[in-house]
N, C-alpha and C. Protein backbone atom coordinates (compact mmCIF):
# COMPACT_ATOMS: atom_id res chain seq x y z
N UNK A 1 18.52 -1.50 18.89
CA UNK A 1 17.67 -2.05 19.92
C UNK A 1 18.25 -1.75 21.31
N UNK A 2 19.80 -1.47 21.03
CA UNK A 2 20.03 -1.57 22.61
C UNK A 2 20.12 -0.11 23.43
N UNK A 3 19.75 0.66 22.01
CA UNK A 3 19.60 2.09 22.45
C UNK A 3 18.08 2.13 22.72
N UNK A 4 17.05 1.44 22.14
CA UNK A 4 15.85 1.75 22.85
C UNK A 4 15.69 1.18 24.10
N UNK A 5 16.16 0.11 24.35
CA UNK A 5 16.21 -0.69 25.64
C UNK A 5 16.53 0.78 27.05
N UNK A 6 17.90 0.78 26.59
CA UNK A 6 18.46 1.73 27.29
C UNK A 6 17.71 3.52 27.76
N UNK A 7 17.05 3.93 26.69
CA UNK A 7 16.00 4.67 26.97
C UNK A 7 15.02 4.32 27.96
N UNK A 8 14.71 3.21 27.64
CA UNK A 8 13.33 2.44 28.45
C UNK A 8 13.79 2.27 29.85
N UNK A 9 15.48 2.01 29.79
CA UNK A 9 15.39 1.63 31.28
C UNK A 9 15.62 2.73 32.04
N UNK A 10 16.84 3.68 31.49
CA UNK A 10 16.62 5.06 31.93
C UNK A 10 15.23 5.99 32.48
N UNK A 11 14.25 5.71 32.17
CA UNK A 11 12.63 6.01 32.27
C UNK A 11 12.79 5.58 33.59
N UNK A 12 12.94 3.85 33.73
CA UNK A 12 12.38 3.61 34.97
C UNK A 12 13.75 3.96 36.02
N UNK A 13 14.69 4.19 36.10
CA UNK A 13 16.03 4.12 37.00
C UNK A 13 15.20 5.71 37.32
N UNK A 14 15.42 6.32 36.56
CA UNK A 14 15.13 7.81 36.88
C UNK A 14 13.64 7.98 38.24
N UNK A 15 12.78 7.01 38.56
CA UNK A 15 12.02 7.33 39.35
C UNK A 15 12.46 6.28 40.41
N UNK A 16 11.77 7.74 41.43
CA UNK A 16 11.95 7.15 42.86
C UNK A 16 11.61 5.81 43.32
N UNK A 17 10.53 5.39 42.91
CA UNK A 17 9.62 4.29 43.36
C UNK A 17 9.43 3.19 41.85
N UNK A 18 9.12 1.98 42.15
CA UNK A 18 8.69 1.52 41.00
C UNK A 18 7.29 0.02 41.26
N UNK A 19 6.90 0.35 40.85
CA UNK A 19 5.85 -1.01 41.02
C UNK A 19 6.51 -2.58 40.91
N UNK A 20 5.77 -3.29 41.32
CA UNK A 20 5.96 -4.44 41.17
C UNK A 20 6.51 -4.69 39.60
N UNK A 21 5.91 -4.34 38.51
CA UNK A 21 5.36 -4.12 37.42
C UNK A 21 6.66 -3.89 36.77
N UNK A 22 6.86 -2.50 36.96
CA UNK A 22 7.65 -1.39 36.81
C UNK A 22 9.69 -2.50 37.04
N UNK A 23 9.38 -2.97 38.23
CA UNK A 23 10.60 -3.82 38.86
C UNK A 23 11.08 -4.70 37.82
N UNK A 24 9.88 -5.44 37.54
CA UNK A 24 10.37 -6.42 36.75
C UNK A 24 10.83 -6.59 35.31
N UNK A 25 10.05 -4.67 34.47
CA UNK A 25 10.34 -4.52 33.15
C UNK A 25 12.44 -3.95 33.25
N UNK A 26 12.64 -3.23 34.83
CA UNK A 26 13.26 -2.46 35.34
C UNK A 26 14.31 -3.79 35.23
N UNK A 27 14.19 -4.76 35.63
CA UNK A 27 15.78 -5.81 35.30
C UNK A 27 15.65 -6.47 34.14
N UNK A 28 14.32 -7.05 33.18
CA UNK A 28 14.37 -7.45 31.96
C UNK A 28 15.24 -6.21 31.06
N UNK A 29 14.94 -4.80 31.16
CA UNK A 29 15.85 -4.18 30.51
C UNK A 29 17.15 -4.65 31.02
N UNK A 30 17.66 -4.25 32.03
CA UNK A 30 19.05 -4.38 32.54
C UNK A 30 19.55 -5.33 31.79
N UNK A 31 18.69 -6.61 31.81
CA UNK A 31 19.44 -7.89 31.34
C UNK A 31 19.62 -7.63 29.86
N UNK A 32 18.66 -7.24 29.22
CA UNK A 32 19.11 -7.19 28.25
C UNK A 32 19.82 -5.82 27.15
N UNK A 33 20.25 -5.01 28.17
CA UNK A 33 21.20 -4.16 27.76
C UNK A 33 22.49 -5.08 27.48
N UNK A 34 23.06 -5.90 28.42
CA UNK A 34 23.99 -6.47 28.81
C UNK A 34 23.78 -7.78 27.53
N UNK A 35 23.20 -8.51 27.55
CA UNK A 35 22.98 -9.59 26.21
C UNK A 35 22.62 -8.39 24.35
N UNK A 36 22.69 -7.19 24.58
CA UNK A 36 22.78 -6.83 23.24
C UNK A 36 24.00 -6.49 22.44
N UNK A 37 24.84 -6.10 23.46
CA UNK A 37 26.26 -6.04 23.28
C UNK A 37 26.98 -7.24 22.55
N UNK A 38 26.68 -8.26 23.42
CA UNK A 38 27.25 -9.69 23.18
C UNK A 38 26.56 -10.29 21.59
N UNK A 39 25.18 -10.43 21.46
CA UNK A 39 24.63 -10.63 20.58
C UNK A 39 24.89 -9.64 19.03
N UNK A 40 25.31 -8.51 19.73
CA UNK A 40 25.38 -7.73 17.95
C UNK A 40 27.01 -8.13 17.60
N UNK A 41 27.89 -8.78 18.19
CA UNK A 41 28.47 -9.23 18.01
C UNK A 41 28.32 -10.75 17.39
N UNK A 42 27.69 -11.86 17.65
CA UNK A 42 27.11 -12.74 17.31
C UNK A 42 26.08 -13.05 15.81
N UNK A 43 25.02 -12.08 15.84
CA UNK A 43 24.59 -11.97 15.04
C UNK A 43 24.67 -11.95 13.28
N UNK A 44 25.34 -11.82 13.00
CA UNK A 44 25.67 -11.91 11.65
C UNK A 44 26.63 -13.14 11.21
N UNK A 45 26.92 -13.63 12.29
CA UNK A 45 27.97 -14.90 11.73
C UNK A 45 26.66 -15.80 12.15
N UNK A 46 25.57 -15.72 12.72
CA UNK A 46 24.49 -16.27 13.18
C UNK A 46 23.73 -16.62 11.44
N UNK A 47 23.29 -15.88 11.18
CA UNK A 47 22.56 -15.65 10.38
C UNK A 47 23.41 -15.92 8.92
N UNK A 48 24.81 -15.97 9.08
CA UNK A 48 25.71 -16.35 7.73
C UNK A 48 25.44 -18.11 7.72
N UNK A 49 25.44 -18.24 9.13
CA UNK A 49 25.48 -19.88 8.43
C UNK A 49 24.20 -20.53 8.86
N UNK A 50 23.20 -20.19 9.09
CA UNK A 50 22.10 -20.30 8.96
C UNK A 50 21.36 -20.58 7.36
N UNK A 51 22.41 -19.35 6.40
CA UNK A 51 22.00 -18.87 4.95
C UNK A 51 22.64 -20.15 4.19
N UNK A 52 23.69 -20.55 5.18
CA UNK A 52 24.93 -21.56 4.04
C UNK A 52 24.17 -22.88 4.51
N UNK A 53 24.29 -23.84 2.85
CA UNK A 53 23.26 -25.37 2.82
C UNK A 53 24.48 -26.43 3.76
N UNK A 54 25.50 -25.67 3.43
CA UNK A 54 26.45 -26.60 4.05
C UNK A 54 26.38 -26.71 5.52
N UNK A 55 26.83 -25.96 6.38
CA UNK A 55 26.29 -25.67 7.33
C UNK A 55 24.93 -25.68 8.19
N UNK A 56 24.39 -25.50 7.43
CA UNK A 56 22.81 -25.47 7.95
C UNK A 56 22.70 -27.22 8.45
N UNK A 57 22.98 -28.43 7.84
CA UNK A 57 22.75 -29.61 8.36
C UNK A 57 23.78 -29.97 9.35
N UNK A 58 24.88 -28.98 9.64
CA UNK A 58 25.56 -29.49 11.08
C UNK A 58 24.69 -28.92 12.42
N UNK A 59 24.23 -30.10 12.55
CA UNK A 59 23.09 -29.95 13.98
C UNK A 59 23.87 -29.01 14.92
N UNK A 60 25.33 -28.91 15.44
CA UNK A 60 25.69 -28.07 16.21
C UNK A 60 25.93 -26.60 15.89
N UNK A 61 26.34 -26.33 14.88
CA UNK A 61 25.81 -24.96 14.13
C UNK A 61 24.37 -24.10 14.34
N UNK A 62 23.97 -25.21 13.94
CA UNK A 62 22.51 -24.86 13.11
C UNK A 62 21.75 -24.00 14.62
N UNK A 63 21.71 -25.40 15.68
CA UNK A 63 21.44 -25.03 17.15
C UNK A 63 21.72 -23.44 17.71
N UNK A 64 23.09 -23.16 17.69
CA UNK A 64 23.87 -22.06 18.18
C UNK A 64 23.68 -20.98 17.64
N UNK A 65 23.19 -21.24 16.04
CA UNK A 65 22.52 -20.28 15.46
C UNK A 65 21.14 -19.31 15.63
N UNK A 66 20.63 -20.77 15.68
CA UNK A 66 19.41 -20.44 16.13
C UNK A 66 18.95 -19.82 17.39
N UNK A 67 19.98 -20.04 18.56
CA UNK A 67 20.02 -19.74 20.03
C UNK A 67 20.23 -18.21 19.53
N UNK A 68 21.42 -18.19 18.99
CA UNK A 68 21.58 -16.50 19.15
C UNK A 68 20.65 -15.68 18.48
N UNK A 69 19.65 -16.63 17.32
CA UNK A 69 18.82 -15.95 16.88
C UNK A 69 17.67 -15.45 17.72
N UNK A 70 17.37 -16.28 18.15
CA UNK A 70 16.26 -16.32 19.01
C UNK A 70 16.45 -15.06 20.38
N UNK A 71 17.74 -15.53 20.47
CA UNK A 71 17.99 -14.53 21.72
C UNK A 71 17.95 -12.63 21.19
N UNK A 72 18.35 -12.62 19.89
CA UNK A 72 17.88 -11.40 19.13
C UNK A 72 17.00 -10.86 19.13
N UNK A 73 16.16 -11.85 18.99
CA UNK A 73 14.38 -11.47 18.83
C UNK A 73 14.10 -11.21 19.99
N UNK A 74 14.28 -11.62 21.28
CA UNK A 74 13.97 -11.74 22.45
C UNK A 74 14.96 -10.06 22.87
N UNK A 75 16.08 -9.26 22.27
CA UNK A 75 16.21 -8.29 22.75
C UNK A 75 15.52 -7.21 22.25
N UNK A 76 15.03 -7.87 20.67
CA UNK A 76 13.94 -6.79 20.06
C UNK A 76 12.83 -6.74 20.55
N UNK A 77 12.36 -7.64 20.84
CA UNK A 77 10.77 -7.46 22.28
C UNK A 77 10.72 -7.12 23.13
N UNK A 78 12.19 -6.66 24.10
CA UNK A 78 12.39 -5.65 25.04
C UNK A 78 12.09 -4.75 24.55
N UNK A 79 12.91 -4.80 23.42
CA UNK A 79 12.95 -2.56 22.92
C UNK A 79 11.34 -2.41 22.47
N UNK A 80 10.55 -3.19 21.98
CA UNK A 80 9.02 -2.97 22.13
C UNK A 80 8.03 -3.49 23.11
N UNK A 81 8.81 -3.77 23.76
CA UNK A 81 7.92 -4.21 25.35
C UNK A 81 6.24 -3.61 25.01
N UNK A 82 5.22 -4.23 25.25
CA UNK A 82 5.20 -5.19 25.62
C UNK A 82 5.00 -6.65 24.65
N UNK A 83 5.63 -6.31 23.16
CA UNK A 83 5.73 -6.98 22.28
C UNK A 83 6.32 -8.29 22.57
N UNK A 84 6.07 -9.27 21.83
CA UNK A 84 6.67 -10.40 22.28
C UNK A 84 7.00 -11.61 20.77
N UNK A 85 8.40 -11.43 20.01
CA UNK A 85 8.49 -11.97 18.73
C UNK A 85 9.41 -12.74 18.73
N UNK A 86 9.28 -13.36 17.96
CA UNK A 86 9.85 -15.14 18.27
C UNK A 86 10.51 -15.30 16.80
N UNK A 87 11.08 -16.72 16.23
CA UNK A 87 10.96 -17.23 14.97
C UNK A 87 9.37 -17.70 14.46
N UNK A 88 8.65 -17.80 15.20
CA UNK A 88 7.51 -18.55 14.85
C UNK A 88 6.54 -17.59 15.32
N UNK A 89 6.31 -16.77 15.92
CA UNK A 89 5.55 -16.05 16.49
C UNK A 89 5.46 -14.47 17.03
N UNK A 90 4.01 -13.80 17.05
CA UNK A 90 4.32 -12.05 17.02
C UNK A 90 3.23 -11.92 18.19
N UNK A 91 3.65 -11.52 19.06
CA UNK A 91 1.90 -11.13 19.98
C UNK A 91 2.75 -9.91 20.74
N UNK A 92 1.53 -9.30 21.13
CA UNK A 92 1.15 -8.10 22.20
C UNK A 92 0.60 -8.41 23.04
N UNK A 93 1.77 -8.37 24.49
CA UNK A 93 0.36 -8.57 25.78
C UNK A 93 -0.56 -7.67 26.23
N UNK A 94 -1.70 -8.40 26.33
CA UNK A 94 -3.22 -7.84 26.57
C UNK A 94 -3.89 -7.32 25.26
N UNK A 95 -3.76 -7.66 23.81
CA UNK A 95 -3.63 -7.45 22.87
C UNK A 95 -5.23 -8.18 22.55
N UNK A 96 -6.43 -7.37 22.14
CA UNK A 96 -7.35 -8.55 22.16
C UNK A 96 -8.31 -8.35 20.69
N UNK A 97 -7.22 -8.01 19.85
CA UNK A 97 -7.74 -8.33 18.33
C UNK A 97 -8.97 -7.59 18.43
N UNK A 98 -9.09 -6.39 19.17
CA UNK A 98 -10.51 -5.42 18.55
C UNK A 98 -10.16 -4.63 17.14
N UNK A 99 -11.24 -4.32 16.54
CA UNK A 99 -11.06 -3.10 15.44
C UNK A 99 -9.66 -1.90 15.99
N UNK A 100 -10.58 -1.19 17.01
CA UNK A 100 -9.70 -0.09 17.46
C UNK A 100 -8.13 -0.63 17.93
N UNK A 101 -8.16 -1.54 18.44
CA UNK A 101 -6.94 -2.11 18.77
C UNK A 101 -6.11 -2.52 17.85
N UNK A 102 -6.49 -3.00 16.43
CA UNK A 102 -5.75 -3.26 15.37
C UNK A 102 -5.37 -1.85 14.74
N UNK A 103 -5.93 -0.83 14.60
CA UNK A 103 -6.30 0.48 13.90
C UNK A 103 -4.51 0.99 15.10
N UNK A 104 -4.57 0.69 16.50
CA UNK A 104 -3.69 1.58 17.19
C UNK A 104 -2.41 0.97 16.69
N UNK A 105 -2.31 -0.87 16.73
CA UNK A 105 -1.06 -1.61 16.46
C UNK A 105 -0.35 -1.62 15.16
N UNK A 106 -1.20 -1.07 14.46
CA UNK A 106 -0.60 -0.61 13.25
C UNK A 106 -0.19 0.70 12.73
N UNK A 107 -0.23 1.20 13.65
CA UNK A 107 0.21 2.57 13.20
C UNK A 107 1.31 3.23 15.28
N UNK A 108 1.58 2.35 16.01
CA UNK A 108 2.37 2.54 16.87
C UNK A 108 3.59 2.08 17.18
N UNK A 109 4.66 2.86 16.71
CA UNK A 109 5.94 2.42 16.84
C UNK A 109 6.76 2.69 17.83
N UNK A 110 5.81 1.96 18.92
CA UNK A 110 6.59 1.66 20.53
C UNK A 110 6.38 0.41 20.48
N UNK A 111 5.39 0.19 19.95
CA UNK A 111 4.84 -1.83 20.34
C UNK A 111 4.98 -2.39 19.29
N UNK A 112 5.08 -1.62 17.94
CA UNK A 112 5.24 -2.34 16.39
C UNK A 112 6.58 -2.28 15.73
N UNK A 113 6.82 -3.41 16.14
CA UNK A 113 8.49 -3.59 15.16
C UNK A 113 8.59 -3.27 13.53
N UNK A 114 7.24 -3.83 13.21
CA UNK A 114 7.29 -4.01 11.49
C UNK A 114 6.90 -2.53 11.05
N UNK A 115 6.50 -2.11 11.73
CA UNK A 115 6.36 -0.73 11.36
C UNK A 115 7.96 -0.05 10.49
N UNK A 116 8.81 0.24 11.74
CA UNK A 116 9.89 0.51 11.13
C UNK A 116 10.93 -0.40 10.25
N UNK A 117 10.99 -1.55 10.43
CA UNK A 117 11.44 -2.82 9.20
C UNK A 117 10.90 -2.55 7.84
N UNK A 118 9.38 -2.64 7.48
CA UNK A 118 8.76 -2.16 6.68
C UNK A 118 9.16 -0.55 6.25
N UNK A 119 9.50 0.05 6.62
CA UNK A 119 9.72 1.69 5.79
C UNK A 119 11.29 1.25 5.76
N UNK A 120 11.98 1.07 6.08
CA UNK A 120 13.60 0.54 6.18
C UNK A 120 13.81 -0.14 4.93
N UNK A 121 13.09 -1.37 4.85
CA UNK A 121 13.28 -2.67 4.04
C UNK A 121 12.66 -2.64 2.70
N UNK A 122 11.45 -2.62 2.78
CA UNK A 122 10.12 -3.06 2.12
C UNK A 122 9.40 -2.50 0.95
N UNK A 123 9.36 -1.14 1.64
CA UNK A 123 7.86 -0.23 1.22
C UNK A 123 8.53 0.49 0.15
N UNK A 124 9.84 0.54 0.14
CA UNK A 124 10.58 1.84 -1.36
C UNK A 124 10.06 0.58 -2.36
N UNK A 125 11.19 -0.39 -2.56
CA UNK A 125 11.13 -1.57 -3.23
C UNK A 125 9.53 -1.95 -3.88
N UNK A 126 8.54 -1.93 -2.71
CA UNK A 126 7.31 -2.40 -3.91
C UNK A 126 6.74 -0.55 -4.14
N UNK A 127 6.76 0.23 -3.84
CA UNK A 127 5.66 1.51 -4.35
C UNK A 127 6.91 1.81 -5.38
N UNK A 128 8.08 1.71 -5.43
CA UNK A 128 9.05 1.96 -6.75
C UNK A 128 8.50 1.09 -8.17
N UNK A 129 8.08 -0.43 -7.61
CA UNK A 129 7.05 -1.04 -8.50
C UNK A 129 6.15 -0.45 -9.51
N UNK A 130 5.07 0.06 -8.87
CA UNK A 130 4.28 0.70 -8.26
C UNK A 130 3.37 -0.33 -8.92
N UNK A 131 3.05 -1.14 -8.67
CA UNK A 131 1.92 -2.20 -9.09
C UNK A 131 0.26 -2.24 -9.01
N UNK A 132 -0.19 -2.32 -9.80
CA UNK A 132 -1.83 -2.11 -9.73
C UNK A 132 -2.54 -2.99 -8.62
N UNK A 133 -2.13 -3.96 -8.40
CA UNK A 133 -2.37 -4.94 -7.26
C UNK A 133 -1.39 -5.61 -6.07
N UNK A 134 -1.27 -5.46 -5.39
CA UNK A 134 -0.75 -6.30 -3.88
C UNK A 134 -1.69 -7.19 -3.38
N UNK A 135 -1.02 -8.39 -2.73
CA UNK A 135 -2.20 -9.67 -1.88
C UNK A 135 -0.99 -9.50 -1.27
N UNK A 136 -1.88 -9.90 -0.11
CA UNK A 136 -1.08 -10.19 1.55
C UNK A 136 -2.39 -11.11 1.98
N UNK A 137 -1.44 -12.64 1.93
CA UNK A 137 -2.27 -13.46 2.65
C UNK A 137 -1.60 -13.73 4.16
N UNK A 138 -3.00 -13.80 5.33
CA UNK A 138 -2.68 -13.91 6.41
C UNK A 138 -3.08 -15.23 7.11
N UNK A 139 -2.93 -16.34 7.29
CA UNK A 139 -2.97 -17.17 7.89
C UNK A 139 -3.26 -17.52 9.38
N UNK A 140 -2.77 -16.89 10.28
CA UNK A 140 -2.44 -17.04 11.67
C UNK A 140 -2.23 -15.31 12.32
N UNK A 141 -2.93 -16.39 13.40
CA UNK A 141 -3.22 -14.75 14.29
C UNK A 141 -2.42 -14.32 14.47
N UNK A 142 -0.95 -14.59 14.47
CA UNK A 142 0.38 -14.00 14.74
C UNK A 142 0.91 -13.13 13.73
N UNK A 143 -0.21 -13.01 12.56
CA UNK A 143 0.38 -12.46 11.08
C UNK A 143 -0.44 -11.11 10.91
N UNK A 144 -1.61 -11.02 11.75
CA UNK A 144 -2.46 -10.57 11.93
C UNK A 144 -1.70 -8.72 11.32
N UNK A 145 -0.99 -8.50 12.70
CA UNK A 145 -0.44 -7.15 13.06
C UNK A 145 0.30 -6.68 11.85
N UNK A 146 1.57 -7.93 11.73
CA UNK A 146 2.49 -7.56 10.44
C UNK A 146 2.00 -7.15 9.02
N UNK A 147 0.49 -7.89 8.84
CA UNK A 147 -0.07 -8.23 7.70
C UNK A 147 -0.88 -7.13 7.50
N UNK A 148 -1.57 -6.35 8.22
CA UNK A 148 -2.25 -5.18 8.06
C UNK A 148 -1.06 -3.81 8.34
N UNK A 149 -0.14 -4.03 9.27
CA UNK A 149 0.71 -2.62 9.25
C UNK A 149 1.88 -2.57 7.60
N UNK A 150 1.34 -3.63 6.64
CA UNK A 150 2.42 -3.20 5.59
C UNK A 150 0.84 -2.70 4.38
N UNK A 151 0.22 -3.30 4.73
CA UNK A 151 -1.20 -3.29 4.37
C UNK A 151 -1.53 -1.52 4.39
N UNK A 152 -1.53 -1.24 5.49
CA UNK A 152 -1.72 0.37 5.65
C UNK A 152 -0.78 1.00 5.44
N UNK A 153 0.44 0.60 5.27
CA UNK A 153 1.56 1.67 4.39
C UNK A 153 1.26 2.03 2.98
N UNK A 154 1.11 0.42 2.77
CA UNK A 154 1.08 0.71 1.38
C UNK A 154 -0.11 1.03 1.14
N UNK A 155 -1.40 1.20 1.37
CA UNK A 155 -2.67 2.24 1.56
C UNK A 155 -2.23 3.60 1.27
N UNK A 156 -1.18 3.95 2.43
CA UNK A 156 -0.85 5.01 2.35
C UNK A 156 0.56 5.75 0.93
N UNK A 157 0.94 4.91 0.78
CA UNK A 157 1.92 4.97 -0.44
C UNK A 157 1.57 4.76 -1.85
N UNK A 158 0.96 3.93 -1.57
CA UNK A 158 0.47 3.66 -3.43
C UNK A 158 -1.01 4.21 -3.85
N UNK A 159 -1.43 3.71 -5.14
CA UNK A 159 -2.69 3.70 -5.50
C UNK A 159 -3.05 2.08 -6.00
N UNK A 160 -2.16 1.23 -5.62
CA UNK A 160 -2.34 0.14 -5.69
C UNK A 160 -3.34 -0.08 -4.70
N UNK A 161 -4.48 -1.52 -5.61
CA UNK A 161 -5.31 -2.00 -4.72
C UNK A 161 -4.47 -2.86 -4.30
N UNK A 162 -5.17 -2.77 -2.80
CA UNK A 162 -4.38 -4.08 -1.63
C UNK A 162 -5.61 -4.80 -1.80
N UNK A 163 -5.62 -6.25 -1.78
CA UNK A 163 -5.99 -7.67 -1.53
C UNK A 163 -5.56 -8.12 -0.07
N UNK A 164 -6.50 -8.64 0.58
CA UNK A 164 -6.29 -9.28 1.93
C UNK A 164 -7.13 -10.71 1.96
N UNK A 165 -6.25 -11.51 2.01
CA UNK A 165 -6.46 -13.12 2.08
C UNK A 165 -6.25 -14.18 3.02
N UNK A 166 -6.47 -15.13 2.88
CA UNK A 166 -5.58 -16.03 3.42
C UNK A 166 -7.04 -16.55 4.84
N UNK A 167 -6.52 -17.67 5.55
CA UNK A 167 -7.43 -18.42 6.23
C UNK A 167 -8.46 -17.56 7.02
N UNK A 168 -7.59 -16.50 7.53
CA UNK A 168 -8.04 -15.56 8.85
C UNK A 168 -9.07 -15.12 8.53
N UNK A 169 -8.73 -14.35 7.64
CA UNK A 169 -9.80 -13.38 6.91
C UNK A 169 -11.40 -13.82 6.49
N UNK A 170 -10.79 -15.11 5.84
CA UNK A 170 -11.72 -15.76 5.19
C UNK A 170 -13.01 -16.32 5.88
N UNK A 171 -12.50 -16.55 7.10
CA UNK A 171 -13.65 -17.17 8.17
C UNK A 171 -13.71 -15.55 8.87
N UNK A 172 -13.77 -14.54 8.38
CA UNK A 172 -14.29 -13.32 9.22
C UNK A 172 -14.89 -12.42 8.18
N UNK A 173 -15.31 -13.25 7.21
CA UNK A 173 -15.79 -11.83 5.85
C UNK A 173 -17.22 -10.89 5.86
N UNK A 174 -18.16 -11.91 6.88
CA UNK A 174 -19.31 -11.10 7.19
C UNK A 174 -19.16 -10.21 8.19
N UNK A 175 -17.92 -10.34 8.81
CA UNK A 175 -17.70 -9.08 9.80
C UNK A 175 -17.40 -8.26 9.16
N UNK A 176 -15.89 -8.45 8.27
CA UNK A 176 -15.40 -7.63 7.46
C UNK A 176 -16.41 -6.53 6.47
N UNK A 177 -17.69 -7.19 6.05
CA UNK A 177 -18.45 -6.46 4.82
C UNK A 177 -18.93 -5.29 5.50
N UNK A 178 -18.76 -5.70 7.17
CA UNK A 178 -19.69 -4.44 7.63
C UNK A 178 -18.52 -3.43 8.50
N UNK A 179 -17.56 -4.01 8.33
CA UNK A 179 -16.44 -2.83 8.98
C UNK A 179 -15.83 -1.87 7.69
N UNK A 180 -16.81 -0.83 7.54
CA UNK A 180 -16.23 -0.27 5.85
C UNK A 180 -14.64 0.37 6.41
N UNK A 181 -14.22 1.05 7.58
CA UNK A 181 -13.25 1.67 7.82
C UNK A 181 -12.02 0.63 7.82
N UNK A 182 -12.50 -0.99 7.29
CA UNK A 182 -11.25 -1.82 6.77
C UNK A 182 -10.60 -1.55 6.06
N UNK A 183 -11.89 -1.06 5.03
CA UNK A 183 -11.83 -1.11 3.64
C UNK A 183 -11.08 0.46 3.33
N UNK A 184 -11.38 1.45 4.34
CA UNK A 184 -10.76 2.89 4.02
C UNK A 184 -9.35 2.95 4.11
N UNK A 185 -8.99 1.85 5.43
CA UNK A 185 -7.19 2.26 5.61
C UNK A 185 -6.19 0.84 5.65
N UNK A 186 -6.86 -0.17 5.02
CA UNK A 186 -6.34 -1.51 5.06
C UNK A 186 -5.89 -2.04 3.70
N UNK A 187 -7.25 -2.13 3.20
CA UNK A 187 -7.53 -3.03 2.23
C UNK A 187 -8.43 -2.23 1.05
């Protein structure tokens, strides 16, 4: 992350001028060149006792854990600017849940984290399966992105049918019957 950061900010140092815009992505990198260092250091003793039951109920642990976690996520939404991912939450600013706009966020790995997590983590493990069926239930609009970009891998990897479920969907199915190009690279 702190090599994409560092790309990103290099982009903007390198020009003469910078927008308002431009200024402000121009020190959020800075800052967090400087907090990734510190944090990849942090990180894994973060996340060790986060994992441990013992630990996990010492409120001052648990806290510090979570801080540095959080602050992780917060250097990985730099390196996909203008992404924005949380423990609880995934959005794109100006992001407005069109067809075409879902079709771009799932298949762009400047703004899509899960993109590369998913081919890293994920996608050997179930098409090694190779299972006749997958469900991916989506709940919340924040699941939206993650839930269709593993959705279209595995489209693209398997011959497994994908299943798409869960609350979201469910209150959108008469849209869905008539968007067949869901059905070509999703589901």
């Amino acid at each position: 992350m702190k090599q994409k950061i560092k790309e990103r900010f290099e982009l903007l140092d390198n020009k003469e001028r910078l927008s308002v815009k431009e200024q402000e992505k121009f020190v959020a990198f800075f800052m967090g060149m400087s907090k990734a260092s510190r944090i990849h250091e942090c990180i894994s003793e973060a996340m060790t006792l986060i994992k441990n039951e013992d630990n996990f109920y010492n409120i001052n642990d648990y806290n510090k854990s979570m801080n540095t976690i959080n602050e992780a996520l917060s250097i990985t939404s730099l390196a996909y600017f203008p992404t924005n991912l949380s423990l609880f939450s995934f959005t794109i600013d100006n992001f407005d849940y069109s067809i075409s706009e879902l079709f771009k966020a799932t298949i762009d790995e400047e703004i899509n984290p899960y993109i590369q997590i998913y081919k890293d983590n994920l996608l050997k493990p179930i098409v090694n399966l190779k299972p006749d069926l997958v469900c991916i239930s989506i709940i919340g609009t924040e699941q939206i992105i993650p839930g269709l970009t593993i959705a279209r891998l595995l489209k693209l990897e398997t011959d497994s049918h994908i299943n798409i479920g869960g609350s979201i969907f469910s209150r959108l199915v008469d849209v869905l019957l008539s968007r067949k190009e869901l059905f070509t690279t999703f589901f």
